[in-house]
Protein backbone atom coordinates (compact mmCIF):
# COMPACT_ATOMS: atom_id res chain seq x y z
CA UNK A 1 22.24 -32.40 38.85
CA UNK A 2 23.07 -29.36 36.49
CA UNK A 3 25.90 -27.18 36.71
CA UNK A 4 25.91 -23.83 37.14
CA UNK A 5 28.08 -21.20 36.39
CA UNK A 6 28.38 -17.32 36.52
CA UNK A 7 29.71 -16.08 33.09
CA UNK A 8 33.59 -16.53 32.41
CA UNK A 9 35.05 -13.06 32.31
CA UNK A 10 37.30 -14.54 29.35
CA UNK A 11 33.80 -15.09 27.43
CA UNK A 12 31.85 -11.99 28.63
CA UNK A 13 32.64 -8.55 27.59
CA UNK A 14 34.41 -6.09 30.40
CA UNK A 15 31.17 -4.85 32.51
CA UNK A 16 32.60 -1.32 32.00
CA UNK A 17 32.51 -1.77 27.96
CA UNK A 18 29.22 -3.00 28.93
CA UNK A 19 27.98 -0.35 30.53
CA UNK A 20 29.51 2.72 28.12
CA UNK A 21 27.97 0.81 25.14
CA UNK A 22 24.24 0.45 26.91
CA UNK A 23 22.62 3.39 25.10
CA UNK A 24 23.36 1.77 21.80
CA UNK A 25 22.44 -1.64 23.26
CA UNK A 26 19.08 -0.25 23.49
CA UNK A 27 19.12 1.58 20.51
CA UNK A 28 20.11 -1.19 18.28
CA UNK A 29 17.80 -4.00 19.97
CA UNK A 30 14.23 -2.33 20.75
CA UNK A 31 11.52 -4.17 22.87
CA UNK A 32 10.42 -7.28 20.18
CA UNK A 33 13.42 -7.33 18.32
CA UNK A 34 14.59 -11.58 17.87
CA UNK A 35 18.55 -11.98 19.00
CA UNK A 36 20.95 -15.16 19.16
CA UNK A 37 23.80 -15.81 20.93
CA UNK A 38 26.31 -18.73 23.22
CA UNK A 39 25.16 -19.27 26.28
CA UNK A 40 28.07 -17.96 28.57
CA UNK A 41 26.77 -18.83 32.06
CA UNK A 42 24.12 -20.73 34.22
CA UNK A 43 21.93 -20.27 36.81
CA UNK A 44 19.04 -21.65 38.90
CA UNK A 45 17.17 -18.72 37.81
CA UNK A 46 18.29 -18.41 34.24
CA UNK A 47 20.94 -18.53 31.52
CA UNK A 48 23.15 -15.75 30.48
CA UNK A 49 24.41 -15.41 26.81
CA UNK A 50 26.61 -13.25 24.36
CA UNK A 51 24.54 -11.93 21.90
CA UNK A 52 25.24 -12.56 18.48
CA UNK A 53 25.14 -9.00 16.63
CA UNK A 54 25.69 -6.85 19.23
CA UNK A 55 29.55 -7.88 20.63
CA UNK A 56 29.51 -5.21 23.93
CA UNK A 57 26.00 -6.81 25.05
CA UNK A 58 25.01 -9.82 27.38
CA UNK A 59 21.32 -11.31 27.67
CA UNK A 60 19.72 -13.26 30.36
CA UNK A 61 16.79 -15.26 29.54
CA UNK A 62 15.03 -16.06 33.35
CA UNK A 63 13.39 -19.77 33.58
CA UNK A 64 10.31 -17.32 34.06
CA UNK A 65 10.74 -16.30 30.17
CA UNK A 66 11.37 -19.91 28.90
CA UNK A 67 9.09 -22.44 27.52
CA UNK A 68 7.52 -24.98 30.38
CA UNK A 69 8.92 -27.79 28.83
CA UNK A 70 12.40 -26.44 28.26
CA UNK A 71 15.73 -27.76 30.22
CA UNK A 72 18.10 -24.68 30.87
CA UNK A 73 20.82 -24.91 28.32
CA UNK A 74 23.85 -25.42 28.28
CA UNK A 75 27.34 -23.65 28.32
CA UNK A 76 27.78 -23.20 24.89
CA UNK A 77 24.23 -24.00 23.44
CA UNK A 78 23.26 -21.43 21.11
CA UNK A 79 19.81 -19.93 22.05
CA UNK A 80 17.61 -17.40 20.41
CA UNK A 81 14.41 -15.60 21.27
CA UNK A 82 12.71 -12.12 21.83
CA UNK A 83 13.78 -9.12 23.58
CA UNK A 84 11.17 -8.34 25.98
CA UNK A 85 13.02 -5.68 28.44
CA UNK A 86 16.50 -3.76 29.42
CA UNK A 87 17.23 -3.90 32.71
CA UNK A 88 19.06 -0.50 32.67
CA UNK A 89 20.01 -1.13 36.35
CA UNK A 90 22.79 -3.81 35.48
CA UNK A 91 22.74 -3.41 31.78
CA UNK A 92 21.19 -6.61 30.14
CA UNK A 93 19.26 -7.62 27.39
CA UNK A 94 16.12 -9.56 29.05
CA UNK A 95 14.91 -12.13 26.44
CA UNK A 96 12.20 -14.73 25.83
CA UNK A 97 13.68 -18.05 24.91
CA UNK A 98 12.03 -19.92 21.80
CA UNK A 99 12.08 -23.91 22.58
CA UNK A 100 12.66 -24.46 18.88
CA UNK A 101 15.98 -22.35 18.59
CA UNK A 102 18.16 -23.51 20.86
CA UNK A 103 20.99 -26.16 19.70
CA UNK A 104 24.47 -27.50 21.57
């Protein structure tokens, strides 16, 4: 049975950096754009990461926006894929997983 995990606060940036920082977020990672990053925490639903080149930023990649095929990864696995929304309500970088990119 996998583990799951919210993200450690010692591994995710403060939500209120977060959320001052979301207009550049945006800015600096339009809709298509490919990102990488750690995964910091697990869920049923999905896996949330630390994006690579933008430090204030977290992305969640939903099993709905993996490959079929693909296990959720795990704490620590670096993943990569598109960005293919912001969820403005809570701040985070919605990405498409790519099977082929993800080590750990």
């Amino acid at each position: 049975m996998p583990e799951f995990s919210w993200p450690d606060r010692a591994l995710a940036p403060d939500p209120d950096v977060i959320a001052q920082c979301w207009p550049a977020t945006v800015s600096a990672l339009p809709l298509g754009s490919h990102v990488s990053g750690r995964v910091i925490g697990r869920q049923p639903f999905g896996v949330f990461f630390h994006l690579d080149d933008v430090p204030n930023a977290v992305g969640l990649a939903e099993i709905t926006a993996m490959p079929s095929s693909m296990e959720l990864p795990a704490l620590g696995a670096t993943v990569a894929g598109e960005v293919i929304w912001h969820a403005d309500h809570n701040c985070q970088v919605m990405v498409r997983l790519d099977e082929r990119r993800v080590s750990g």
